[in-house]
N, C-alpha and C. Protein backbone atom coordinates (compact mmCIF):
# COMPACT_ATOMS: atom_id res chain seq x y z
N UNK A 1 143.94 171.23 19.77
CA UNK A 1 144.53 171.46 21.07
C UNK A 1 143.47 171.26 22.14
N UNK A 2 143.88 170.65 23.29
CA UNK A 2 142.76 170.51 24.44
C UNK A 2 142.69 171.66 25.32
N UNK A 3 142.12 172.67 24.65
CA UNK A 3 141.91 173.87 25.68
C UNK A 3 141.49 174.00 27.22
N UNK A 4 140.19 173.05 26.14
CA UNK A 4 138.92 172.86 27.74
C UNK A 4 139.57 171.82 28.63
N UNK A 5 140.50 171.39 28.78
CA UNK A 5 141.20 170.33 29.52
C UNK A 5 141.66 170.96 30.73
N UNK A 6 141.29 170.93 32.11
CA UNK A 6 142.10 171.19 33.24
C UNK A 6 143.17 171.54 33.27
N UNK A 7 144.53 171.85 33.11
CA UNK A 7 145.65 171.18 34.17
C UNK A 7 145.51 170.84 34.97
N UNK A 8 146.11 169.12 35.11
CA UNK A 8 146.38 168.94 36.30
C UNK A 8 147.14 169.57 37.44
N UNK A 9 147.45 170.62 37.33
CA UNK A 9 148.44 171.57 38.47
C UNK A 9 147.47 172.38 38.78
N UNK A 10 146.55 172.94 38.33
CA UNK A 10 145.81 173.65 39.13
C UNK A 10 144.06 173.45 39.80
N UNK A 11 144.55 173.41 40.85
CA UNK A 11 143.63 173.36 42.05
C UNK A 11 143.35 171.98 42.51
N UNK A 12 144.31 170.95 41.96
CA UNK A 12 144.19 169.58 42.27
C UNK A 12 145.55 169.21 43.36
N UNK A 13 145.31 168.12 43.70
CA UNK A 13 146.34 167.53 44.27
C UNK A 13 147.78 166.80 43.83
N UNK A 14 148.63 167.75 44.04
CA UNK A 14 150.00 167.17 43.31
C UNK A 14 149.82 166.49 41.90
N UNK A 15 149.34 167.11 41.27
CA UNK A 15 148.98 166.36 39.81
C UNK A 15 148.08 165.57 39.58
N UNK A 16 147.18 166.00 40.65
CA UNK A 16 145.75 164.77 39.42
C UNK A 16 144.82 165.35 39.15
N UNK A 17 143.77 164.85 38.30
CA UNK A 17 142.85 165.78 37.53
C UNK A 17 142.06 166.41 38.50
N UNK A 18 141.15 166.93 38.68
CA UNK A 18 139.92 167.07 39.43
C UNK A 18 139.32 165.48 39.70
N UNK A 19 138.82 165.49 38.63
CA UNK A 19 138.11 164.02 38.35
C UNK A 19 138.60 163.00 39.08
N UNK A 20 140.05 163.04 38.59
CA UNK A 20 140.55 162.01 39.10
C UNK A 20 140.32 161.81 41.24
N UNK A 21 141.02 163.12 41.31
CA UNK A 21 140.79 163.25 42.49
C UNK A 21 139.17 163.25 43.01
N UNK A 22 137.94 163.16 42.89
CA UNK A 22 137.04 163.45 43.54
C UNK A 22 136.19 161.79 43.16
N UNK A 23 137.07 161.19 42.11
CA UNK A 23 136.65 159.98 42.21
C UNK A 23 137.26 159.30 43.59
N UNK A 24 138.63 159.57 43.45
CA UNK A 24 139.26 158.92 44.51
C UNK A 24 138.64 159.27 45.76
N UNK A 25 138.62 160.14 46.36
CA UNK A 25 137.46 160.47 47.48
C UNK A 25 136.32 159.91 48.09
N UNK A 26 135.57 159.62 46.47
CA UNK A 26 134.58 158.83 46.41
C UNK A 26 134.44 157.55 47.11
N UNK A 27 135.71 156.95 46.96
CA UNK A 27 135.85 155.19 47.30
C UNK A 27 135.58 155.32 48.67
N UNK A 28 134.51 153.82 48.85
CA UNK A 28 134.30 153.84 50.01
C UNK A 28 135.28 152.93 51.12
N UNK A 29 135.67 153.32 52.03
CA UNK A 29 136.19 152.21 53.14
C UNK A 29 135.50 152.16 54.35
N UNK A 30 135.89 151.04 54.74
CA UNK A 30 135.20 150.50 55.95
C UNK A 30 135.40 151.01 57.16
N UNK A 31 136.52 151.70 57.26
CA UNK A 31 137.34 151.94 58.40
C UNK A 31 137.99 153.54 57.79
N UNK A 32 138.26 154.32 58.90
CA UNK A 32 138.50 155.55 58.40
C UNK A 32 139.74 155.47 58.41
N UNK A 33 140.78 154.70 57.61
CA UNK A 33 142.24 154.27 57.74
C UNK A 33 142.86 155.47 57.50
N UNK A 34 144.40 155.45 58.05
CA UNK A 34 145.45 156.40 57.75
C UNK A 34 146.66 156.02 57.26
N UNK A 35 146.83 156.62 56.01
CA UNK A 35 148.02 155.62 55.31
C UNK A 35 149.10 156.52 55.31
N UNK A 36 149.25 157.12 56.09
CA UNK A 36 150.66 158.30 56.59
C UNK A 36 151.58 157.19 57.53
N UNK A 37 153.02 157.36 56.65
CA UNK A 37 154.04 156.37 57.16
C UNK A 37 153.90 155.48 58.63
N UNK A 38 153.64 154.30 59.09
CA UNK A 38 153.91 154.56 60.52
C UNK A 38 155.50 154.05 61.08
N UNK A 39 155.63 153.92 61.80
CA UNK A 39 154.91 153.92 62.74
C UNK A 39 154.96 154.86 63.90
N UNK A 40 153.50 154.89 64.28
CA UNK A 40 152.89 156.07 65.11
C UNK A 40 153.08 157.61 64.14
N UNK A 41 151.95 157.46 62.91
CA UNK A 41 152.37 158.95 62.45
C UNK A 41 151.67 159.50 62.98
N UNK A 42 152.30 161.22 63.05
CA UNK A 42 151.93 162.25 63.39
C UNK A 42 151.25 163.27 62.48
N UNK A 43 150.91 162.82 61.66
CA UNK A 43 149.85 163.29 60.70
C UNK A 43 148.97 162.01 60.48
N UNK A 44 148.11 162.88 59.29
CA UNK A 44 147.19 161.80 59.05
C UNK A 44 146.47 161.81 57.67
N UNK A 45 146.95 160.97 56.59
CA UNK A 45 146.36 160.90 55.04
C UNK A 45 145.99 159.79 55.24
N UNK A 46 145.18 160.92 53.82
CA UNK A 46 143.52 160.06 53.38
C UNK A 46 144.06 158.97 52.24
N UNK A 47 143.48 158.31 52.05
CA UNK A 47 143.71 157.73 50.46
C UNK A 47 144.11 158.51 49.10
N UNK A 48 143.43 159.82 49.03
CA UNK A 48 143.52 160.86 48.02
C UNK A 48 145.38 161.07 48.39
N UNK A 49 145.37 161.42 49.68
CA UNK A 49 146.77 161.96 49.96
C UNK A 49 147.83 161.13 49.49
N UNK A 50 148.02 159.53 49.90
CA UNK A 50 148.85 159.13 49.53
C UNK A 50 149.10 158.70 48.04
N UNK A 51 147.87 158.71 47.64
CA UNK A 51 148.09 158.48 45.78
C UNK A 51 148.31 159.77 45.31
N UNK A 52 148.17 160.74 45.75
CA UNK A 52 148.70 162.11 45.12
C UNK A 52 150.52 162.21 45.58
N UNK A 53 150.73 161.53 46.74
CA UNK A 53 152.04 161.64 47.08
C UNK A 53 153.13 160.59 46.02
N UNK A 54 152.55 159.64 45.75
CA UNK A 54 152.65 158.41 45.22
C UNK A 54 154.01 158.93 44.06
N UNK A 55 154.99 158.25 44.04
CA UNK A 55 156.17 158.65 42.62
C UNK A 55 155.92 157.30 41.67
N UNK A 56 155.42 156.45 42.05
CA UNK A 56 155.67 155.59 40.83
C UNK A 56 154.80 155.62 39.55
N UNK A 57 155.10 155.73 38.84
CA UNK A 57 154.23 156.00 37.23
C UNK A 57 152.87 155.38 37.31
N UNK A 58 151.86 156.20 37.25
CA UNK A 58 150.78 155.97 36.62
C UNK A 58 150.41 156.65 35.45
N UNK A 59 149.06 155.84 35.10
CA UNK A 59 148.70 156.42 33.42
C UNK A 59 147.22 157.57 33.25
N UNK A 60 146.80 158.01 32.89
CA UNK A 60 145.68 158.56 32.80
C UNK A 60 144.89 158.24 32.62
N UNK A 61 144.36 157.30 31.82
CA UNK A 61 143.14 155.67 32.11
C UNK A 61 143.67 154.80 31.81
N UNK A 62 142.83 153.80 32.32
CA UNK A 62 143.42 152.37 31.99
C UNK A 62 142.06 151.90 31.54
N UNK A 63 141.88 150.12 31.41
CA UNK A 63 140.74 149.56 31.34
C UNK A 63 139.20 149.62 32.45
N UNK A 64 139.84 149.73 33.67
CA UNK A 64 138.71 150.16 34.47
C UNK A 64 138.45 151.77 34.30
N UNK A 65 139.01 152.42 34.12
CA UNK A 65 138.42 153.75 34.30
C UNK A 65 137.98 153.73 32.39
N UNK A 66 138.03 152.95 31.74
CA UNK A 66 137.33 152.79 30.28
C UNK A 66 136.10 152.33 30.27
N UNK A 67 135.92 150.76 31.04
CA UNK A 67 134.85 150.55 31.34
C UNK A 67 133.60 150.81 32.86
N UNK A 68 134.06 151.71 33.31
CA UNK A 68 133.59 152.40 34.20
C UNK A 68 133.20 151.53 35.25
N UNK A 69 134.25 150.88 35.77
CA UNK A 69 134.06 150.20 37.00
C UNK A 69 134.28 150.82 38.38
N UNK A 70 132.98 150.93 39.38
CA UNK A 70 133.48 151.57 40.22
C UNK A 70 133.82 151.26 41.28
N UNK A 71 134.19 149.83 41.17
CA UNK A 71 135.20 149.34 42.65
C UNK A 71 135.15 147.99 41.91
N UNK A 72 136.61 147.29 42.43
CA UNK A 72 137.31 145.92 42.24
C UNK A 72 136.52 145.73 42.72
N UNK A 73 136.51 144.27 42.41
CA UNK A 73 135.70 143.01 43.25
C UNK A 73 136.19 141.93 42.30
N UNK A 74 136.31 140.92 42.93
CA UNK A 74 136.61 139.16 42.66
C UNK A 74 136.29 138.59 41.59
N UNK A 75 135.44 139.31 40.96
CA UNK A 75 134.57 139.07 39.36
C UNK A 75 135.34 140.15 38.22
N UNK A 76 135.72 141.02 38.37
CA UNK A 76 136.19 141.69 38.10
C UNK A 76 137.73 141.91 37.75
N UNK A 77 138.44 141.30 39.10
CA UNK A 77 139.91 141.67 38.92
C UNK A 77 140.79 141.24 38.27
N UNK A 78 140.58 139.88 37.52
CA UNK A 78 141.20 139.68 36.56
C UNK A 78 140.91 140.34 35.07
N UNK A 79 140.07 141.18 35.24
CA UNK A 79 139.75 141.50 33.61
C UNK A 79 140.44 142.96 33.82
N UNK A 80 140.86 143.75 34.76
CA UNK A 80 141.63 144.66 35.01
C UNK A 80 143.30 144.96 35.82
N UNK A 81 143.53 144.07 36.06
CA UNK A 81 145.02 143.57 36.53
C UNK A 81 144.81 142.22 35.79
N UNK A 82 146.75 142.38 34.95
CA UNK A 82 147.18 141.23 34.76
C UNK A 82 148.44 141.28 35.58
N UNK A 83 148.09 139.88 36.08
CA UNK A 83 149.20 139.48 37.26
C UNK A 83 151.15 139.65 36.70
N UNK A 84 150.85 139.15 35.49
CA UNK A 84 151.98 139.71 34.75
C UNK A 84 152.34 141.00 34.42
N UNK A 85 151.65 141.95 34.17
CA UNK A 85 152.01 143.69 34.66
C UNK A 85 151.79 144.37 35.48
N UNK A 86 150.87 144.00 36.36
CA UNK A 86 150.44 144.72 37.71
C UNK A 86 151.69 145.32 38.47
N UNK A 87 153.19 145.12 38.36
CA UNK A 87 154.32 146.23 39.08
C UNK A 87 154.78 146.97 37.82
N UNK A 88 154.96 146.94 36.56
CA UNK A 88 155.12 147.58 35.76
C UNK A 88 154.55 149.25 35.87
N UNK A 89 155.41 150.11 35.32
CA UNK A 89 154.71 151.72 35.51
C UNK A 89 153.69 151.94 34.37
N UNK A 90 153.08 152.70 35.36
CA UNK A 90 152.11 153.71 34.21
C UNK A 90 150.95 152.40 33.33
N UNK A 91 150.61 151.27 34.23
CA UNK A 91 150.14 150.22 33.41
C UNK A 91 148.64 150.50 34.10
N UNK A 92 148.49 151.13 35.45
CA UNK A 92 147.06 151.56 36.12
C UNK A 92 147.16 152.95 36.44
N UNK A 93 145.68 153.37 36.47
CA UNK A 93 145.40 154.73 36.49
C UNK A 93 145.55 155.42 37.93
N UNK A 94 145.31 156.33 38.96
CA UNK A 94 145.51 156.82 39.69
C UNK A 94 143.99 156.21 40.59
N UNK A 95 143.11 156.23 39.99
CA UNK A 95 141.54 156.41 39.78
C UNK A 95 141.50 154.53 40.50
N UNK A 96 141.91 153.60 39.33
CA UNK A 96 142.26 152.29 39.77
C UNK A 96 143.09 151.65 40.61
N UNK A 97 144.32 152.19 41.17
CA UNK A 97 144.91 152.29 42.08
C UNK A 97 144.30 152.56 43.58
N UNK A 98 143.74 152.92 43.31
CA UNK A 98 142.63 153.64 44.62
C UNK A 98 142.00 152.26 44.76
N UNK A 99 141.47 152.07 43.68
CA UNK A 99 139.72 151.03 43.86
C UNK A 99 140.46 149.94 44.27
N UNK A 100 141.71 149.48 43.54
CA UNK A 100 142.45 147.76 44.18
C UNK A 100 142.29 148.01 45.59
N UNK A 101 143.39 149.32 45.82
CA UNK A 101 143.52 149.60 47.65
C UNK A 101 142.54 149.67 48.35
N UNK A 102 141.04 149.69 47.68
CA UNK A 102 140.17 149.48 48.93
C UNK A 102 139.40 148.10 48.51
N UNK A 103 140.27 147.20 47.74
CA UNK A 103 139.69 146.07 47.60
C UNK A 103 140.84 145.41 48.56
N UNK A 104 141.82 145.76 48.55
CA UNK A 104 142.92 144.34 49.29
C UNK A 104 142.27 144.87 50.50
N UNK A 105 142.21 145.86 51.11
CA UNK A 105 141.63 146.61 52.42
C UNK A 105 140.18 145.68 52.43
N UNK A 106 139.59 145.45 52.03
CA UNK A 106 138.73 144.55 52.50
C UNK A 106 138.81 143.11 52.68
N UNK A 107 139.65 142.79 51.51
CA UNK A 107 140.15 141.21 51.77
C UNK A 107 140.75 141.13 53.39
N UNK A 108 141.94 142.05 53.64
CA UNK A 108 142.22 142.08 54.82
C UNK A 108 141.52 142.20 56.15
N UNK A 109 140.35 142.90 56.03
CA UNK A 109 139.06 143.03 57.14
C UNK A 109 138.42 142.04 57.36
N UNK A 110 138.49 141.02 55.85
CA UNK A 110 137.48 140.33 56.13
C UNK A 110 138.14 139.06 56.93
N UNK A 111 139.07 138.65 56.37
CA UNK A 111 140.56 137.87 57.12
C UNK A 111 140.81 138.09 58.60
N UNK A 112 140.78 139.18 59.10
CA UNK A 112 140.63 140.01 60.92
C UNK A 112 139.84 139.19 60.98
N UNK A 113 138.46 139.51 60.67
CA UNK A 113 137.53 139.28 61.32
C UNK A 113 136.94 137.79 61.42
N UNK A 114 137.95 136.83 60.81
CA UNK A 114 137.86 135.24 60.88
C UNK A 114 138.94 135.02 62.07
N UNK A 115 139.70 135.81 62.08
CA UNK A 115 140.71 135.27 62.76
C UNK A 115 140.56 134.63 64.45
N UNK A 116 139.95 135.60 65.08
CA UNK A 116 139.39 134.74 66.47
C UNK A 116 139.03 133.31 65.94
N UNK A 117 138.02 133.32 65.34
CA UNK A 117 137.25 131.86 64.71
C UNK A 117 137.76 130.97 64.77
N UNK A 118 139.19 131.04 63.44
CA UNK A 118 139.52 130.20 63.66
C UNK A 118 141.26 130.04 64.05
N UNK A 119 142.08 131.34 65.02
CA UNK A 119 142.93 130.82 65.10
C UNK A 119 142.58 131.21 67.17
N UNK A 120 141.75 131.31 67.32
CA UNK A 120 141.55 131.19 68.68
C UNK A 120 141.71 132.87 69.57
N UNK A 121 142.94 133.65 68.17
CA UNK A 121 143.13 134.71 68.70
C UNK A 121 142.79 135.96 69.06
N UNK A 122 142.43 136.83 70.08
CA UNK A 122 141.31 137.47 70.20
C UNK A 122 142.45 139.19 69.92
N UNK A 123 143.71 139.06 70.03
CA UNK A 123 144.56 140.03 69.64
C UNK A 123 145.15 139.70 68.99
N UNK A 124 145.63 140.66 68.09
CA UNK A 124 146.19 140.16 66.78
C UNK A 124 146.84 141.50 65.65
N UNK A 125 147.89 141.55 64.64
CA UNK A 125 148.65 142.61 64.57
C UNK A 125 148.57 142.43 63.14
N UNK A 126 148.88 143.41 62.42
CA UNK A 126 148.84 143.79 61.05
C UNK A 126 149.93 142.89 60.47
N UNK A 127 150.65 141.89 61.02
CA UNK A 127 151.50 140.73 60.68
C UNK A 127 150.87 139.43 60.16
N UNK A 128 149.62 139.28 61.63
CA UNK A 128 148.90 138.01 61.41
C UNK A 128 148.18 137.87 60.33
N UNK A 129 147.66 139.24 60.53
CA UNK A 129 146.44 139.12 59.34
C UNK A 129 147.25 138.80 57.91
N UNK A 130 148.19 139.23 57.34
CA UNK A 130 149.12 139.37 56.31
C UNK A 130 149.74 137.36 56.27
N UNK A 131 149.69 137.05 57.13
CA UNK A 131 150.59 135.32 57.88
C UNK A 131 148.92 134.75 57.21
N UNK A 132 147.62 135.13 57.84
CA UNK A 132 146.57 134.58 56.98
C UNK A 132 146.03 134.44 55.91
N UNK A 133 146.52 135.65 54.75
CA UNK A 133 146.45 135.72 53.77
C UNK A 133 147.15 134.98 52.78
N UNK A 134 148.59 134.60 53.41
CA UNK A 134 148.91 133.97 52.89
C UNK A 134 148.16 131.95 52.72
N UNK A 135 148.08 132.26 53.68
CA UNK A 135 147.89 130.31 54.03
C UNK A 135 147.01 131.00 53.79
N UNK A 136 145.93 131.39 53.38
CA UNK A 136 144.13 131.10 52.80
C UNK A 136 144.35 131.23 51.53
N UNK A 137 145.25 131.50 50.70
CA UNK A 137 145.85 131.69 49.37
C UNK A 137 146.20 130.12 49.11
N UNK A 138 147.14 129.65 50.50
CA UNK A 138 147.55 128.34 50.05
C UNK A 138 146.54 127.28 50.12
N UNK A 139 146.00 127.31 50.91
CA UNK A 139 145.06 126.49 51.65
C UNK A 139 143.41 126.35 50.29
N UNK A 140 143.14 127.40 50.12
CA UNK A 140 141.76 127.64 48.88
C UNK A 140 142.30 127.86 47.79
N UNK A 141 143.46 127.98 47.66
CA UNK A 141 144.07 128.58 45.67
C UNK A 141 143.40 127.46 44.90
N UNK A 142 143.82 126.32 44.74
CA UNK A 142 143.05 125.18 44.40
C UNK A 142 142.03 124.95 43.63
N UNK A 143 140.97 125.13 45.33
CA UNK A 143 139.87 125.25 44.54
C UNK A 143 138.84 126.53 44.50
N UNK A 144 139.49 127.65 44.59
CA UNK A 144 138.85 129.02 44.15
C UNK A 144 139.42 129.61 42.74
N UNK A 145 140.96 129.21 42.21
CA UNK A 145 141.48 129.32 41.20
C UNK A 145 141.87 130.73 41.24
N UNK A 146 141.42 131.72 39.99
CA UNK A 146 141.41 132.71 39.58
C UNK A 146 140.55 133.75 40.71
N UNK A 147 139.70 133.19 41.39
CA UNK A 147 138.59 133.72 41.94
C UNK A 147 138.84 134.01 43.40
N UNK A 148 140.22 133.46 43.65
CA UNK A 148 140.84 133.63 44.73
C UNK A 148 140.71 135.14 45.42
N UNK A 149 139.98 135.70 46.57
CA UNK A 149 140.36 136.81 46.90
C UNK A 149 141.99 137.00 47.48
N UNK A 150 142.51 136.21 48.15
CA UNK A 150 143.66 136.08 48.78
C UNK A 150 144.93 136.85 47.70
N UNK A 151 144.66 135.17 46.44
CA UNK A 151 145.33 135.24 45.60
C UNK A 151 145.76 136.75 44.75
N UNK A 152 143.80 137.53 45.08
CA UNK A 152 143.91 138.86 44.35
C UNK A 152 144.92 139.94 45.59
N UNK A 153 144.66 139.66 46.48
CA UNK A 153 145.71 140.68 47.50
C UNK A 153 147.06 140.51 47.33
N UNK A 154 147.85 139.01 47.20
CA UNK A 154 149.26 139.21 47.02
C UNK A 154 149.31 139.28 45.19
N UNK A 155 148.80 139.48 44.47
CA UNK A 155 149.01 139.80 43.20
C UNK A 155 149.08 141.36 42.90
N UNK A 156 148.03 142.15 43.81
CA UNK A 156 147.99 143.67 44.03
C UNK A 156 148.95 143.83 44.63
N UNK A 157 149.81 143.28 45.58
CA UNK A 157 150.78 143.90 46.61
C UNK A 157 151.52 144.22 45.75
N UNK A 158 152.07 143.57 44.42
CA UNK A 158 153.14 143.50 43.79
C UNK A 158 153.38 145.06 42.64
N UNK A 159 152.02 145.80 42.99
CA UNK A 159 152.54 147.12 42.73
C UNK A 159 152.61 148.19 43.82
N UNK A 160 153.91 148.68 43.78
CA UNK A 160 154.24 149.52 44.94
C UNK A 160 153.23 150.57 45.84
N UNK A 161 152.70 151.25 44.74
CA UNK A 161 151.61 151.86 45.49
C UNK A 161 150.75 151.50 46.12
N UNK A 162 150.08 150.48 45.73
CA UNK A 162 148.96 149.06 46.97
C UNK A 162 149.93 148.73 47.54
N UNK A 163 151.24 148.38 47.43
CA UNK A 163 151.62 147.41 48.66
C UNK A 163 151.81 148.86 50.13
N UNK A 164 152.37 150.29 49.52
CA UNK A 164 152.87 151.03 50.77
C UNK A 164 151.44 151.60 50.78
N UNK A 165 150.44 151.59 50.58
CA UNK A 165 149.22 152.17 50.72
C UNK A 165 148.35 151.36 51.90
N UNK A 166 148.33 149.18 51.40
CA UNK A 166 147.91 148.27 52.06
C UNK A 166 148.99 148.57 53.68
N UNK A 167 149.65 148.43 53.62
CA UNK A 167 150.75 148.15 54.51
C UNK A 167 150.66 149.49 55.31
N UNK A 168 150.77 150.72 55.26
CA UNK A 168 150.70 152.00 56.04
C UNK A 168 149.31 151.67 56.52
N UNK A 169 148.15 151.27 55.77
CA UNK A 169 146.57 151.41 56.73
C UNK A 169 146.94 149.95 57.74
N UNK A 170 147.30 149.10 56.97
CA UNK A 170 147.25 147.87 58.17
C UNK A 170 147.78 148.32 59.26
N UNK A 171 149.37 148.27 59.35
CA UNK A 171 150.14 148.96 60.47
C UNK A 171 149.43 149.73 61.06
N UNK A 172 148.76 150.93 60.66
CA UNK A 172 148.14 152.13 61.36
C UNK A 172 147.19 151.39 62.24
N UNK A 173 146.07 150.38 61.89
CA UNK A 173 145.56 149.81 62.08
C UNK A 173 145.19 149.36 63.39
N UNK A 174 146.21 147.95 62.69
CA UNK A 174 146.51 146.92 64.04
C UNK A 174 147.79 147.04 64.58
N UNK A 175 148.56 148.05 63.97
CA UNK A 175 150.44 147.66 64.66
C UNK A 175 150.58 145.96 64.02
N UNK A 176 152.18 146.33 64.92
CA UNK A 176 152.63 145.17 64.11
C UNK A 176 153.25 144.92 65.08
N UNK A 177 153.98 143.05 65.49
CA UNK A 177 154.37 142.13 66.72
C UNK A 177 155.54 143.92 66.90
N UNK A 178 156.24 143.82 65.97
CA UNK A 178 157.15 144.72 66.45
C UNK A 178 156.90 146.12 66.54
N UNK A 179 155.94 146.81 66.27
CA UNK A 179 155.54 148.09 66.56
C UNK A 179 154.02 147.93 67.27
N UNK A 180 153.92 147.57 68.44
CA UNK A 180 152.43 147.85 68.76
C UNK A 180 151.80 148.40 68.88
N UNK A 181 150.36 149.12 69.00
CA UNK A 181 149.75 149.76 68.69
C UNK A 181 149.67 150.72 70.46
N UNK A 182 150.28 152.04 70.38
CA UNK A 182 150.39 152.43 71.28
C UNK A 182 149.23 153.38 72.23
């Protein structure tokens, strides 16, 4: 019997381990994002918050929290998402879920921050950036292949928790053509 084992119900967040939770914490972002519904919320969650809020099935480890990876990256993400189960339940950990979301969160920053460059535009909404990701997906898939960061953001979107996790910090963000940033 696992005596020495926590419950997850006590003193954690809506069901996750300790661990789990203080890894998640851990992850670093660039930006002190808020992934509480928008638009214009009136509260304000952390990353911990919305993966503790999170209903769709996760598992208790997966392959990254086996091989102790402590953040996605481009070298990496195919040996821990397969594009073929990545929306499937309970196929990533709570722990890994986290680390994608602050990997598409950077793909997306880094995408902003081309965008003056090269689309001239000096304002710009949690739409565009999402309109760039795509065409730099189309535009480099080619010849970046597998190695695609782009490619790795709309392959992550396709599990619910990165996509309303990506999508609540963007919005919060930059707004969107139809919700601007007030």
């Amino acid at each position: 019997m696992a005596g020495d084992q926590t419950s997850p119900f006590q003193g954690s967040s809506l069901g996750l381990y300790p661990e789990e939770a203080s890894t998640i914490q851990e992850i670093p972002l660039n930006y002190g994002y808020n992934f509480a519904e928008p638009p214009y919320p009136k509260i304000s969650w952390t990353l911990l918050d919305l993966v503790s809020h999170a209903r769709f099935p996760m598992c208790r480890t997966d392959l990254c929290d086996k091989w102790n990876y402590r953040e996605i990256t481009a070298e990496n993400f195919r040996l821990v998402l397969d594009p073929a189960s990545v929306s499937e339940p309970a196929i990533l950990s709570a722990r890994t879920v986290a680390k994608v979301i602050s990997y598409c969160l950077l793909i997306a920053e880094s995408t902003a921050e081309s965008l003056p460059a090269l689309s001239g535009k000096t304002d710009f909404f949690a739409d565009d950036i999402l309109e760039a990701i795509v065409e730099r997906r189309r535009d480099f898939g080619s010849s970046l292949g597998e190695s695609s960061p782009w490619a790795h953001f709309l392959i992550a979107a396709r599990h619910p928790i990165i996509r309303w996790a990506v999508n609540n910090a963007l919005m919060n963000r930059w707004g969107t053509k139809e919700y601007p940033l007030q």
